[in-house]
C-alpha atoms as a PDB file:
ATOM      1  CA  UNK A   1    -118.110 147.891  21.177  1.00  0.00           C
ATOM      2  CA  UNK A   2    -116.458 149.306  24.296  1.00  0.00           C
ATOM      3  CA  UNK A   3    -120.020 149.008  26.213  1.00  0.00           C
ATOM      4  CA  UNK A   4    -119.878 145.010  24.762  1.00  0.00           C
ATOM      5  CA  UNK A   5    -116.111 144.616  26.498  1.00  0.00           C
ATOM      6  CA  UNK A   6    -117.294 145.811  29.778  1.00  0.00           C
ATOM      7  CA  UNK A   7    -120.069 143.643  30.227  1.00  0.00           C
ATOM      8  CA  UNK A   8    -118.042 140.779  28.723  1.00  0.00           C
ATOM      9  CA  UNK A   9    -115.769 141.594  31.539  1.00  0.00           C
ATOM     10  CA  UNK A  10    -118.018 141.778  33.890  1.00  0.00           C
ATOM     11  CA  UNK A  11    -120.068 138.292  33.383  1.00  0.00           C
ATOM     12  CA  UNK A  12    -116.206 137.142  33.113  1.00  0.00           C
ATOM     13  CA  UNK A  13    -115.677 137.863  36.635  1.00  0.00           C
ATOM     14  CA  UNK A  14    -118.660 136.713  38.139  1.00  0.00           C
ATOM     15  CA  UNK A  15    -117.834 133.330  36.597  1.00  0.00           C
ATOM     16  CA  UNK A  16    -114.943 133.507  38.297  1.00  0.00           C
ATOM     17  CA  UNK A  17    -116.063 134.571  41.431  1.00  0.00           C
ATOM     18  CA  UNK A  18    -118.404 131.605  41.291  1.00  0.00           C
ATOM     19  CA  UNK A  19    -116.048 129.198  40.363  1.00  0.00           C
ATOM     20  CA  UNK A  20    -113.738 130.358  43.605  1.00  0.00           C
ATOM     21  CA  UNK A  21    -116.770 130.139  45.809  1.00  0.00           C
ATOM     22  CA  UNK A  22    -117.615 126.326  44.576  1.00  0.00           C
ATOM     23  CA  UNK A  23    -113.747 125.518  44.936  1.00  0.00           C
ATOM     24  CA  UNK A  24    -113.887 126.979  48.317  1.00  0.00           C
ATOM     25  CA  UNK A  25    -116.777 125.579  49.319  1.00  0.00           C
ATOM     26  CA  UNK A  26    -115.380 122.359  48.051  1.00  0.00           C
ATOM     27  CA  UNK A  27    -112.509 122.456  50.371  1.00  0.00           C
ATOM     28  CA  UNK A  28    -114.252 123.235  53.349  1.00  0.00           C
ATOM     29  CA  UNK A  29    -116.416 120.081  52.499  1.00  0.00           C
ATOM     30  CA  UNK A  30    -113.011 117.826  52.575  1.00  0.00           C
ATOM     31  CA  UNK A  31    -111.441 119.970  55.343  1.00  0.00           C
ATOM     32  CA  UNK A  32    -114.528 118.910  57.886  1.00  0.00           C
ATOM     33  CA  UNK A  33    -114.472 114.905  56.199  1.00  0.00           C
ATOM     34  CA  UNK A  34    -110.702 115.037  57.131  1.00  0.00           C
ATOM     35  CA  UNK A  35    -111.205 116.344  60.369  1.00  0.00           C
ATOM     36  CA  UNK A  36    -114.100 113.659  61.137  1.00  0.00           C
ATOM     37  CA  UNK A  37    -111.772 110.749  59.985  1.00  0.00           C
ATOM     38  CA  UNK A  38    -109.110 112.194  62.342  1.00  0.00           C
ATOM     39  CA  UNK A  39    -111.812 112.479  65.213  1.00  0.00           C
ATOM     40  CA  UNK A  40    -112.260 108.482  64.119  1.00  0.00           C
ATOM     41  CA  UNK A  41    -108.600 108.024  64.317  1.00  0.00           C
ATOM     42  CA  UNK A  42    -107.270 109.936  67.108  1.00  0.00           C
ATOM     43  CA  UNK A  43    -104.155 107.992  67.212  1.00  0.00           C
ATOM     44  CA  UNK A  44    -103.136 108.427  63.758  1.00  0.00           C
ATOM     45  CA  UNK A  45    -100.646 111.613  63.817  1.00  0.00           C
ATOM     46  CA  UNK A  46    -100.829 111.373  59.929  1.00  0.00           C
ATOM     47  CA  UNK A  47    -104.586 112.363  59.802  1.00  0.00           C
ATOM     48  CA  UNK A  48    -104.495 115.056  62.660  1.00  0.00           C
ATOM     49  CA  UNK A  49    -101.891 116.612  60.441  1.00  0.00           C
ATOM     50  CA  UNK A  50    -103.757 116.412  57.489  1.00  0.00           C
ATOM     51  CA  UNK A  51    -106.787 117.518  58.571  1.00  0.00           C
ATOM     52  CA  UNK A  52    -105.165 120.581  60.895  1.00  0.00           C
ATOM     53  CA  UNK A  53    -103.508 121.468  57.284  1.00  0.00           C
ATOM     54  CA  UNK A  54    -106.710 121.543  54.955  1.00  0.00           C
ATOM     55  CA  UNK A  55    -108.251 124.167  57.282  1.00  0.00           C
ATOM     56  CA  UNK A  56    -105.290 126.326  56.515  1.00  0.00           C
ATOM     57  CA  UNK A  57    -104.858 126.005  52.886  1.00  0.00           C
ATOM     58  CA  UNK A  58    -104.264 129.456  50.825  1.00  0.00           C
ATOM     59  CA  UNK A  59    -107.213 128.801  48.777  1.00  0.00           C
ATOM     60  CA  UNK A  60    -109.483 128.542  51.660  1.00  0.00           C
ATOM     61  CA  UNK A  61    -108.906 132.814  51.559  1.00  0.00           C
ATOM     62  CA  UNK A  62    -110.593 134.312  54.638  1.00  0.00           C
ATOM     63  CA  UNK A  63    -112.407 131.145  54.797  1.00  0.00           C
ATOM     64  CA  UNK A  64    -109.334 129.987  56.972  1.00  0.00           C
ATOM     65  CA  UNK A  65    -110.077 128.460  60.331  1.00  0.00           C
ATOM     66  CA  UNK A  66    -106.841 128.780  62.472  1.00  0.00           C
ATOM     67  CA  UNK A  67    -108.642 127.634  65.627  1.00  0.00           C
ATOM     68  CA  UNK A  68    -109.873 124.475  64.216  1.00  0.00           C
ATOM     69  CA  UNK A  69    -106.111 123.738  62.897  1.00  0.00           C
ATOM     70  CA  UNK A  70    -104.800 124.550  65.943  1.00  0.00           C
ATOM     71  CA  UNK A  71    -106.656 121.625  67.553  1.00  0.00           C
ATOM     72  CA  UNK A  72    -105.840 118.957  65.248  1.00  0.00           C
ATOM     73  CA  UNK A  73    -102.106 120.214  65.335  1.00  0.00           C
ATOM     74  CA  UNK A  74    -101.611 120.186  68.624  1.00  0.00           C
ATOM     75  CA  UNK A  75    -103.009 116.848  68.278  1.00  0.00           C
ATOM     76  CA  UNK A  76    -100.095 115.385  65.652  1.00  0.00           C
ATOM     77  CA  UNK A  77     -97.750 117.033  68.063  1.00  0.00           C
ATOM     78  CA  UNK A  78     -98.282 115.317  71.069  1.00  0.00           C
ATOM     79  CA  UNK A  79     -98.582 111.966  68.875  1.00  0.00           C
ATOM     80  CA  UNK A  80     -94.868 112.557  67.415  1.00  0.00           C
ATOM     81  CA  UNK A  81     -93.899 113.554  70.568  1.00  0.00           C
ATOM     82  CA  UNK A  82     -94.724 110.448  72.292  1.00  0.00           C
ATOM     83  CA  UNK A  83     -93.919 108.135  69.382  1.00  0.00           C
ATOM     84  CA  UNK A  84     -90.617 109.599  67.437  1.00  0.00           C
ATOM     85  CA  UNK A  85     -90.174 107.591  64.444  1.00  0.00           C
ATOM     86  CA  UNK A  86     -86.657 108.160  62.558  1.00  0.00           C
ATOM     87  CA  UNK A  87     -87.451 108.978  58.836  1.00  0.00           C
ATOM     88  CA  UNK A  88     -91.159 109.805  59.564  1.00  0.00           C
ATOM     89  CA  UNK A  89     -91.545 113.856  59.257  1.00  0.00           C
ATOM     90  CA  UNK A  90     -94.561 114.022  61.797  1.00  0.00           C
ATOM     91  CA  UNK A  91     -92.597 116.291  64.027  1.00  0.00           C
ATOM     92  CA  UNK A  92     -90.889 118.469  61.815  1.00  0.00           C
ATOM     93  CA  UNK A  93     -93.811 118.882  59.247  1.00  0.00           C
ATOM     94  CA  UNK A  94     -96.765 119.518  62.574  1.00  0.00           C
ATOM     95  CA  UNK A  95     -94.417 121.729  63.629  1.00  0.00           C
ATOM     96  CA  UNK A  96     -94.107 123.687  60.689  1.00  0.00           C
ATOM     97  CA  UNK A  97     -97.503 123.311  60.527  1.00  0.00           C
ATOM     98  CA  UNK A  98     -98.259 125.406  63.690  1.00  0.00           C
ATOM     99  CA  UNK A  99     -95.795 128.082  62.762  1.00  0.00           C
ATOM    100  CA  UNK A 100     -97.544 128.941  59.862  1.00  0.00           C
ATOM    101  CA  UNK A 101    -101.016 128.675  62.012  1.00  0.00           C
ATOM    102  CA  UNK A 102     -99.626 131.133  64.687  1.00  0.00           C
ATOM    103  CA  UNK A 103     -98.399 133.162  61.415  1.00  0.00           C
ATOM    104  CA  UNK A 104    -101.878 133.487  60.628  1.00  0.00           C
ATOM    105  CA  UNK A 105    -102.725 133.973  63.818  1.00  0.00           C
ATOM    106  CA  UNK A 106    -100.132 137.216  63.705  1.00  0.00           C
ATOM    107  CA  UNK A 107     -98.496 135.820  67.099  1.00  0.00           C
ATOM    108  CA  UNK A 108     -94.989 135.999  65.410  1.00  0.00           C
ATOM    109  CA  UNK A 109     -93.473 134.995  68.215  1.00  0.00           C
ATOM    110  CA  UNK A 110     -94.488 131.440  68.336  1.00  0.00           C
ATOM    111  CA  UNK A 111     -94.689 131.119  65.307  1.00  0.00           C
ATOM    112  CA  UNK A 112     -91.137 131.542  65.137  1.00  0.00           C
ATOM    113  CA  UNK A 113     -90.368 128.740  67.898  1.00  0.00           C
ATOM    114  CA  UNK A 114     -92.627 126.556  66.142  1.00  0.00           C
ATOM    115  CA  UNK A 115     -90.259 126.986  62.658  1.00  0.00           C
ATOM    116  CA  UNK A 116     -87.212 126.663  65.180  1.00  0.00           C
ATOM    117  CA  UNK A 117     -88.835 123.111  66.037  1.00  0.00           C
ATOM    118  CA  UNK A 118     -89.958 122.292  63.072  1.00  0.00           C
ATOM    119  CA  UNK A 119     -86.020 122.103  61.635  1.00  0.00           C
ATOM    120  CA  UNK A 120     -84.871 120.999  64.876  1.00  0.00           C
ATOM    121  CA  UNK A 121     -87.890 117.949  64.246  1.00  0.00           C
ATOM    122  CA  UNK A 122     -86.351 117.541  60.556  1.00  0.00           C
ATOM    123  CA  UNK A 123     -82.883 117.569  61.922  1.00  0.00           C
ATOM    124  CA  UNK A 124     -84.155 114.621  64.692  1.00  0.00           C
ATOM    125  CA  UNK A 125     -86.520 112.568  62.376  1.00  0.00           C
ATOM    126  CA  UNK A 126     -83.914 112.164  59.223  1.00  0.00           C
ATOM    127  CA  UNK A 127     -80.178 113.521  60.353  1.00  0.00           C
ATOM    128  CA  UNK A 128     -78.372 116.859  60.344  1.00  0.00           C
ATOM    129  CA  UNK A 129     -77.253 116.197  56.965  1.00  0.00           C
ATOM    130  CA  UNK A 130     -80.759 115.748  55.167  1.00  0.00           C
ATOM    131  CA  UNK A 131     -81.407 118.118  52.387  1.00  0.00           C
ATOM    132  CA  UNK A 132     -85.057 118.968  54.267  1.00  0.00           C
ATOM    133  CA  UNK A 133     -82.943 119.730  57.660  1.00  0.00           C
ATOM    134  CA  UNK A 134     -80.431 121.897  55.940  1.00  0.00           C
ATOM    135  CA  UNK A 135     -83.112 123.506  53.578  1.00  0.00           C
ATOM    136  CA  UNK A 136     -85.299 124.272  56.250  1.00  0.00           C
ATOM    137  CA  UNK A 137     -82.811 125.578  58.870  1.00  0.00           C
ATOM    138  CA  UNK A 138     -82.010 127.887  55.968  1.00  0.00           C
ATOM    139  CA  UNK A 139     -85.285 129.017  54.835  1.00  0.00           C
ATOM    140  CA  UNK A 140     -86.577 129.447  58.808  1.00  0.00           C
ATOM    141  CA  UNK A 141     -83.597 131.061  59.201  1.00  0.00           C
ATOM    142  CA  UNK A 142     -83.963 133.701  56.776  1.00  0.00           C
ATOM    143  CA  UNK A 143     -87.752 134.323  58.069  1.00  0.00           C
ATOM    144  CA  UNK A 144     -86.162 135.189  61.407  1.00  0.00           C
ATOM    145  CA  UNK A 145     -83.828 137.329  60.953  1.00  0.00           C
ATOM    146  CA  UNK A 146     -86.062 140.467  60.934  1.00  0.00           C
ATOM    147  CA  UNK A 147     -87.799 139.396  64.240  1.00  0.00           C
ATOM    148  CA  UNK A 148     -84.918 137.225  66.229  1.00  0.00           C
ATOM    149  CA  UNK A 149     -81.662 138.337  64.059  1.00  0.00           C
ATOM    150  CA  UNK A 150     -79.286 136.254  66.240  1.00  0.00           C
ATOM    151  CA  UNK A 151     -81.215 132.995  66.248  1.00  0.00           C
ATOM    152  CA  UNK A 152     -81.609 133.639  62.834  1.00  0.00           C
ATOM    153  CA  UNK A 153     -78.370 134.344  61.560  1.00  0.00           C
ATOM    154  CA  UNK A 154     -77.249 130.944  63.611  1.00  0.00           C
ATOM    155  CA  UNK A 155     -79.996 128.664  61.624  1.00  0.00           C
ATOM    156  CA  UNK A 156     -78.649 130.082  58.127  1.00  0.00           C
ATOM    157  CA  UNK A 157     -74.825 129.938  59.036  1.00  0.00           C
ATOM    158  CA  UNK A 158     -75.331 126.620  60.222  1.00  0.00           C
ATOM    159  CA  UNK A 159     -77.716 125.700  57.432  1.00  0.00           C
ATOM    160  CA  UNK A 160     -74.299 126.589  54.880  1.00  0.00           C
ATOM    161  CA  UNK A 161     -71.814 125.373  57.201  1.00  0.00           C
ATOM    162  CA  UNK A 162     -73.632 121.878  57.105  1.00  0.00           C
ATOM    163  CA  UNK A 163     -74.306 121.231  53.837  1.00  0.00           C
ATOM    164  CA  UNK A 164     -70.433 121.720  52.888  1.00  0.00           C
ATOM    165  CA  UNK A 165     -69.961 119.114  55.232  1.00  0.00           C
ATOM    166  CA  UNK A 166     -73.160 117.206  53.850  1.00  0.00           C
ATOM    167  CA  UNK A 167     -72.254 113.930  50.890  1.00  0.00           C
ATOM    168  CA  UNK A 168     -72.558 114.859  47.784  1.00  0.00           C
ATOM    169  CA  UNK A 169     -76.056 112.980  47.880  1.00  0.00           C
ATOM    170  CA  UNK A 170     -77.125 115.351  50.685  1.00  0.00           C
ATOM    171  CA  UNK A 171     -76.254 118.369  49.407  1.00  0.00           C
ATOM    172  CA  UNK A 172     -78.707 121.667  48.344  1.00  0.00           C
ATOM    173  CA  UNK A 173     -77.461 121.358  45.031  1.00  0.00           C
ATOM    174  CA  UNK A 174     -77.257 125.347  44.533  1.00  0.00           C
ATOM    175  CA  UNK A 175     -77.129 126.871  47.606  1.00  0.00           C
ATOM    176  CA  UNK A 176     -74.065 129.222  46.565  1.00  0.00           C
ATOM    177  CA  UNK A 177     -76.504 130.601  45.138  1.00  0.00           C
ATOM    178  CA  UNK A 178     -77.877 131.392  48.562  1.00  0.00           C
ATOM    179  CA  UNK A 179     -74.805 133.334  49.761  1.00  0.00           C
ATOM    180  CA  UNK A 180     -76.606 136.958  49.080  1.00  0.00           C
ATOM    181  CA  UNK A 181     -78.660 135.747  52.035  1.00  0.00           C
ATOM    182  CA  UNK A 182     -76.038 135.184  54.355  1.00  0.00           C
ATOM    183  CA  UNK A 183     -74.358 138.337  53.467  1.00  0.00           C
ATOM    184  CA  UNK A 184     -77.377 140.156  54.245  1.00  0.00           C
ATOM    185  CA  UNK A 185     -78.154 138.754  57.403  1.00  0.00           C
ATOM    186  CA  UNK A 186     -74.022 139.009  57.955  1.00  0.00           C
ATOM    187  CA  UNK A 187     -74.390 142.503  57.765  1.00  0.00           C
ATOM    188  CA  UNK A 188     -77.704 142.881  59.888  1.00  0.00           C
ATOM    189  CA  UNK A 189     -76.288 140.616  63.046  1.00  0.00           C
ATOM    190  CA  UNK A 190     -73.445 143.269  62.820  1.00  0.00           C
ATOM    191  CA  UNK A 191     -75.918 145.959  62.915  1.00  0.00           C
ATOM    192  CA  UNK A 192     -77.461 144.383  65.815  1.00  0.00           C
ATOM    193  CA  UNK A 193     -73.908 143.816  67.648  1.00  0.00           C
ATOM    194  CA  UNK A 194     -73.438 147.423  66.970  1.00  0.00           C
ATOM    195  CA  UNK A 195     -76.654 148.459  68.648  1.00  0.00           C
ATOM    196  CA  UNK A 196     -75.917 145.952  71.429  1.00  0.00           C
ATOM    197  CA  UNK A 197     -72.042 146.986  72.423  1.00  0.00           C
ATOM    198  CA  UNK A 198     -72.685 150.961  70.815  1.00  0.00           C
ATOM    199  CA  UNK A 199     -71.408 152.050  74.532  1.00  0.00           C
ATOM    200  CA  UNK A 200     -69.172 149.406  75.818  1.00  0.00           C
ATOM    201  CA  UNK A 201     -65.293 150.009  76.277  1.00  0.00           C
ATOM    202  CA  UNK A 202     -63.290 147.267  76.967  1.00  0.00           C
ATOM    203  CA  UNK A 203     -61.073 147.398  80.800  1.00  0.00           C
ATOM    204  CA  UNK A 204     -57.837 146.242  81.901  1.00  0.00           C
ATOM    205  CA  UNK A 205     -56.462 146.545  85.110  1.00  0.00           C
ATOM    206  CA  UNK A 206     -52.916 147.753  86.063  1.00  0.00           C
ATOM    207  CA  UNK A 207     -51.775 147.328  89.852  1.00  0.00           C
ATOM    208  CA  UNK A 208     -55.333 146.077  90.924  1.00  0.00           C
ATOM    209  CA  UNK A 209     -56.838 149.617  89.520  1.00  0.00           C
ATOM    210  CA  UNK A 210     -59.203 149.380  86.800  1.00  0.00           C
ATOM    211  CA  UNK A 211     -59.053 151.478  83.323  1.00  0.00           C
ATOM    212  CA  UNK A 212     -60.645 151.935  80.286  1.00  0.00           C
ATOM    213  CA  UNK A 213     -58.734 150.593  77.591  1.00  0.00           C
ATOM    214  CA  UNK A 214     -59.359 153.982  74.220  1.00  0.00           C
ATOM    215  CA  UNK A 215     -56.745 152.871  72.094  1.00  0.00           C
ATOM    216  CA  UNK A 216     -54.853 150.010  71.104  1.00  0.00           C
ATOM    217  CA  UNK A 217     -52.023 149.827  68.460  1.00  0.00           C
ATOM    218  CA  UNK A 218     -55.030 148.771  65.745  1.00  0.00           C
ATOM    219  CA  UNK A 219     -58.432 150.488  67.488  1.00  0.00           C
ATOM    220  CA  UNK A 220     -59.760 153.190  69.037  1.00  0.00           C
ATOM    221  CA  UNK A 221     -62.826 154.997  70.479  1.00  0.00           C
ATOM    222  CA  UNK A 222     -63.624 156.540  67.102  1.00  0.00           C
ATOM    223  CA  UNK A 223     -63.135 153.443  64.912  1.00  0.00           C
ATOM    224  CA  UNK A 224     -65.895 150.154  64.126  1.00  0.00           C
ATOM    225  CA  UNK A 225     -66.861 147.866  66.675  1.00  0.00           C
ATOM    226  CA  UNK A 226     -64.346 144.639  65.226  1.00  0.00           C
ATOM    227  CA  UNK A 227     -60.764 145.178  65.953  1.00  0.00           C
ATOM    228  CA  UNK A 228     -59.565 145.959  69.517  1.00  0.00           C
ATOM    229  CA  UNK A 229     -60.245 142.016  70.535  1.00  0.00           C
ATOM    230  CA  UNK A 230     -58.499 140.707  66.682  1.00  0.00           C
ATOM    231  CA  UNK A 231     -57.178 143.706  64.860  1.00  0.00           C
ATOM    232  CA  UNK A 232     -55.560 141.137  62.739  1.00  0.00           C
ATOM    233  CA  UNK A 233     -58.348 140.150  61.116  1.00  0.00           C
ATOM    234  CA  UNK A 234     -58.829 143.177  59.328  1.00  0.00           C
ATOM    235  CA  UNK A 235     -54.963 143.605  58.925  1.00  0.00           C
ATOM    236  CA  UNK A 236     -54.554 141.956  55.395  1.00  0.00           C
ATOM    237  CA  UNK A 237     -50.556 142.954  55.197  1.00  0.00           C
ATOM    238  CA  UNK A 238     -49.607 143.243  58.394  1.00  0.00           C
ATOM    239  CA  UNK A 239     -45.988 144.554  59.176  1.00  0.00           C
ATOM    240  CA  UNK A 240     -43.772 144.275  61.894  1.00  0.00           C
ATOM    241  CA  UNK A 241     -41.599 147.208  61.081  1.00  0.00           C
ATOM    242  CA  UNK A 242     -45.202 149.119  60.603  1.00  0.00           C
ATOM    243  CA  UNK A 243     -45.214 152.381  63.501  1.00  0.00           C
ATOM    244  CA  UNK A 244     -48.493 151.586  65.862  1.00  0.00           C
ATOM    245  CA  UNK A 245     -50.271 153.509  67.595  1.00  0.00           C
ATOM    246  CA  UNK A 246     -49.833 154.245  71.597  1.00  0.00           C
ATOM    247  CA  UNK A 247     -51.751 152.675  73.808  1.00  0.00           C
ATOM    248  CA  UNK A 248     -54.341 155.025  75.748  1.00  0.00           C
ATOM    249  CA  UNK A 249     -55.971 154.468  78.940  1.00  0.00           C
ATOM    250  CA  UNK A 250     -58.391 157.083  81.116  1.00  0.00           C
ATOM    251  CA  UNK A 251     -59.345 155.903  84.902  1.00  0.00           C
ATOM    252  CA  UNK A 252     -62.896 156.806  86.549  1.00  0.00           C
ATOM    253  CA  UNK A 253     -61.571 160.438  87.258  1.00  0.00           C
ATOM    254  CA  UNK A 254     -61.273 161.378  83.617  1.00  0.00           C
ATOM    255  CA  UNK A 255     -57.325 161.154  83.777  1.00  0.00           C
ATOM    256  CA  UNK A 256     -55.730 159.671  80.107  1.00  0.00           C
ATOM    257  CA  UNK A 257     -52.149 158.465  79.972  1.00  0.00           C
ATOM    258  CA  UNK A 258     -50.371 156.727  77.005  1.00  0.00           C
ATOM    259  CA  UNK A 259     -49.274 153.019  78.665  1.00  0.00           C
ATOM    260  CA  UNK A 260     -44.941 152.533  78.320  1.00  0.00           C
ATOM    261  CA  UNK A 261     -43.661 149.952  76.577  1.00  0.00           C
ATOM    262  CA  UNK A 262     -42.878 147.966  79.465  1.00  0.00           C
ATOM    263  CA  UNK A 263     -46.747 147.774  80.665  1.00  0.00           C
ATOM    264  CA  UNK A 264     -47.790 147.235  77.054  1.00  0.00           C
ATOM    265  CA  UNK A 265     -45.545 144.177  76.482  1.00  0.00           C
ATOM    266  CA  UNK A 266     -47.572 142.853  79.599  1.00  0.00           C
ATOM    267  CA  UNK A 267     -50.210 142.760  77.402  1.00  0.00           C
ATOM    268  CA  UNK A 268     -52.747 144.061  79.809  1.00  0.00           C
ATOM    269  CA  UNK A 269     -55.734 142.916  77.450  1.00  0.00           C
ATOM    270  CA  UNK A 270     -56.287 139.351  78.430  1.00  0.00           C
ATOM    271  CA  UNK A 271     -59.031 136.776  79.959  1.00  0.00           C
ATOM    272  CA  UNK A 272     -60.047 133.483  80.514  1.00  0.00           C
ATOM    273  CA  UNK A 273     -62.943 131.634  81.112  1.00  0.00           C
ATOM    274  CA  UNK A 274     -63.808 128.208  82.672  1.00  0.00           C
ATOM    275  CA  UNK A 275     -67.133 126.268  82.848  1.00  0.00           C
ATOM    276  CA  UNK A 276     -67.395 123.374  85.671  1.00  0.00           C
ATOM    277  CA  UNK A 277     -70.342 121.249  86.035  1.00  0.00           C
ATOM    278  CA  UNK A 278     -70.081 120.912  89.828  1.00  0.00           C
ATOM    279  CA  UNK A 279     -71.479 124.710  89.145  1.00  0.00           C
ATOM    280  CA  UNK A 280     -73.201 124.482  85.940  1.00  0.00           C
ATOM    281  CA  UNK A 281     -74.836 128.223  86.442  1.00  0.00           C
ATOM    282  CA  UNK A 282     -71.643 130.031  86.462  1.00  0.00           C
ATOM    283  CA  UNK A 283     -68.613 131.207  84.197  1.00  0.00           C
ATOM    284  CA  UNK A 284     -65.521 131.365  85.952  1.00  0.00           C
ATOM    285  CA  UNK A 285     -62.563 133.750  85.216  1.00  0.00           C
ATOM    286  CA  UNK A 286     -59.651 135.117  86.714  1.00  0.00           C
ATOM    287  CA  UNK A 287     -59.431 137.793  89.153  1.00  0.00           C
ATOM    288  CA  UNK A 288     -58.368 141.335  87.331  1.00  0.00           C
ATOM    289  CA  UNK A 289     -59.239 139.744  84.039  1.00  0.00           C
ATOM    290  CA  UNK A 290     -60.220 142.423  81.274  1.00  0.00           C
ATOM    291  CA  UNK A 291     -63.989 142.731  80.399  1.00  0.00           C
ATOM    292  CA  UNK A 292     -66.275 144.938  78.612  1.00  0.00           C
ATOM    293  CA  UNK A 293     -68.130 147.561  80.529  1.00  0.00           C
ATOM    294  CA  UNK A 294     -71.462 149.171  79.136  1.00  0.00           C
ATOM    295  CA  UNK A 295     -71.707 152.542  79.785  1.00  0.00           C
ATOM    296  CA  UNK A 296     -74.933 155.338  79.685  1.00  0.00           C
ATOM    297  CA  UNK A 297     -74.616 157.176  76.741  1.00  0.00           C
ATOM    298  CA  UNK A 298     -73.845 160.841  78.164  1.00  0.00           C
ATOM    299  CA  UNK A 299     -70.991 158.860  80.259  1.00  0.00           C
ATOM    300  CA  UNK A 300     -69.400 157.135  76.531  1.00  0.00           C
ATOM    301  CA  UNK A 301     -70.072 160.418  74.594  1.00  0.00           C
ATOM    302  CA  UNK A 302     -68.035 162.293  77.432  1.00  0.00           C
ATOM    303  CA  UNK A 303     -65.284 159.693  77.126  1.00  0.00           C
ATOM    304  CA  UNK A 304     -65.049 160.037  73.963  1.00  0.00           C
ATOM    305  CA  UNK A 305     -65.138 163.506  73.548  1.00  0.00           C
ATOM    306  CA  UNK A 306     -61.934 163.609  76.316  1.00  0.00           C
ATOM    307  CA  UNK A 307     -59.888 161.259  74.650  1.00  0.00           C
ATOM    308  CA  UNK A 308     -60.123 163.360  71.876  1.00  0.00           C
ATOM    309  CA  UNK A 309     -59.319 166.439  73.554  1.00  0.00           C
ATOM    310  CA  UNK A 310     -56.414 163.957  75.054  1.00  0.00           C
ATOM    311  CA  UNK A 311     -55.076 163.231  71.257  1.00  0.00           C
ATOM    312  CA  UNK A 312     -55.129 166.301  70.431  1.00  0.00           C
ATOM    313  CA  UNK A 313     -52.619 167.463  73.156  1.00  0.00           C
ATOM    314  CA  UNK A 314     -50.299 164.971  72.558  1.00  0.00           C
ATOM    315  CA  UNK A 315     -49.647 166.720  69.033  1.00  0.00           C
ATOM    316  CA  UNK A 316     -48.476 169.722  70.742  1.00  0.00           C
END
């Protein structure tokens, strides 16, 4: 009986191997009649995407021809390039299109942009408030945020942002039900900002001489990246009468000092910035204007390790 079931099994998948051969066969039969009516129709950005897609379908298995998509997509582009139509999806949908053949392709890279067009195509072609622009910003979004976290992370918070601003018509219906991706790529563009400002320490400068800035009333050396810019964020029930902390500084020579009350009610910690387009290249700010300063990690480490030394001697 057991020697029955196994060849029973066996003539069952060669049926089935057979069947996925004809159906892929099949396909590659209307992918190369698609692509000869788009060769007919060169104009028609409709066809060029349709025929650039059925070379690429999942069912096609390694049958896929990425090259061969790649010409008829590049085709559609061009065509919704020169010819936008508002409410037509040629542009967003050929872009998407060549995102997932550079996927394919494993170039990752533009196969990103592509995605980034493709939304910024939905967004052109039927308004920022269309279901398919917010949906895709989202889902794009999402994709990105392994490879480009902070383009990423921009497409989803924007994706949310806009459809609570989107009519009720508009609207995702459920994305609240989204929000575990936003938290997750939340935490991961915080992981990145970490990575990013790991070794910066924010200056100030007192009587034209510059100094590192270790310890506010709220923040220090030792504590998370948020909270010497807006400790009050994190400050839930903030206090007046609550005792702060001394503020610290070190200069270049490794020498701390706690600031007085009289330089700390300057409040040292400040900056501005202007943007002119007479010079469209530059950010302006003010002369002695605090900034952030990123320092090699042997030079933060030994910081650190002397305004601890510091802290401890003030206890004495």
């Amino acid at each position: 009986m057991k020697q029955i079931m196994m060849t029973l099994a066996a003539v069952l998948c060669c049926a089935m191997a057979t069947m996925a051969q004809d159906t892929t066969e099949q396909m590659l039969k209307e992918a190369e009649a698609k692509a000869k009516l788009a060769d007919k129709n060169p104009k028609n950005g409709k066809m060029q995407l349709e025929a650039a897609g059925a070379f690429i379908y999942d069912q096609l298995g390694e049958k896929k021809d990425y090259d061969r998509a790649l010409i008829y997509a590049n085709r559609a582009l061009k065509i919704s390039q020169e010819h936008p139509a508002p409410q037509d999806t040629l542009q967003g949908n050929t872009c998407l299109a060549l995102g997932l053949i550079y996927l394919g392709k494993q170039n990752m890279e533009t196969a990103l942009d592509f995605f980034q067009m493709a939304a910024d195509g939905f967004q052109a072609e039927l308004g920022r408030y269309d279901p398919v622009t917010i949906g895709s910003k989202f889902v794009y979004g999402w994709m990105m945020m392994q490879y480009l976290p902070f383009r990423g992370f921009s497409m989803i918070q924007e994706a949310m942002v806009d459809n609570s601003f989107a009519p009720n018509d508009k609207r995702v219906e459920n994305m609240e039900e989204a929000n575990i991706a936003l938290e997750l790529a939340l935490e991961m563009i915080i992981a990145e900002h970490t990575k990013r400002y790991r070794y910066a320490v924010p200056v100030i400068y007192l009587d034209s001489t510059m100094y590192y800035l270790v310890q506010t009333s709220d923040w220090n050396l030792e504590r998370p990246l948020v909270g010497w810019m807006v400790p009050s964020f994190l400050n839930e029930n903030e206090n007046d009468d609550e005792v702060h902390d001394p503020a610290i500084i070190a200069d270049d020579n490794g020498r701390f000092r706690v600031l007085s009350e009289e330089e700390r009610e300057q409040s040292p910690l400040t900056f501005s910035f202007r943007h002119y387009t007479l010079k469209p290249k530059r950010i302006e700010g003010d002369e002695g204007d605090s900034r952030l300063l990123f320092l090699q990690p042997e030079g933060y480490n030994r910081l650190l390790n002397d305004y601890r030394k510091f802290k401890e001697s003030l206890k004495k």
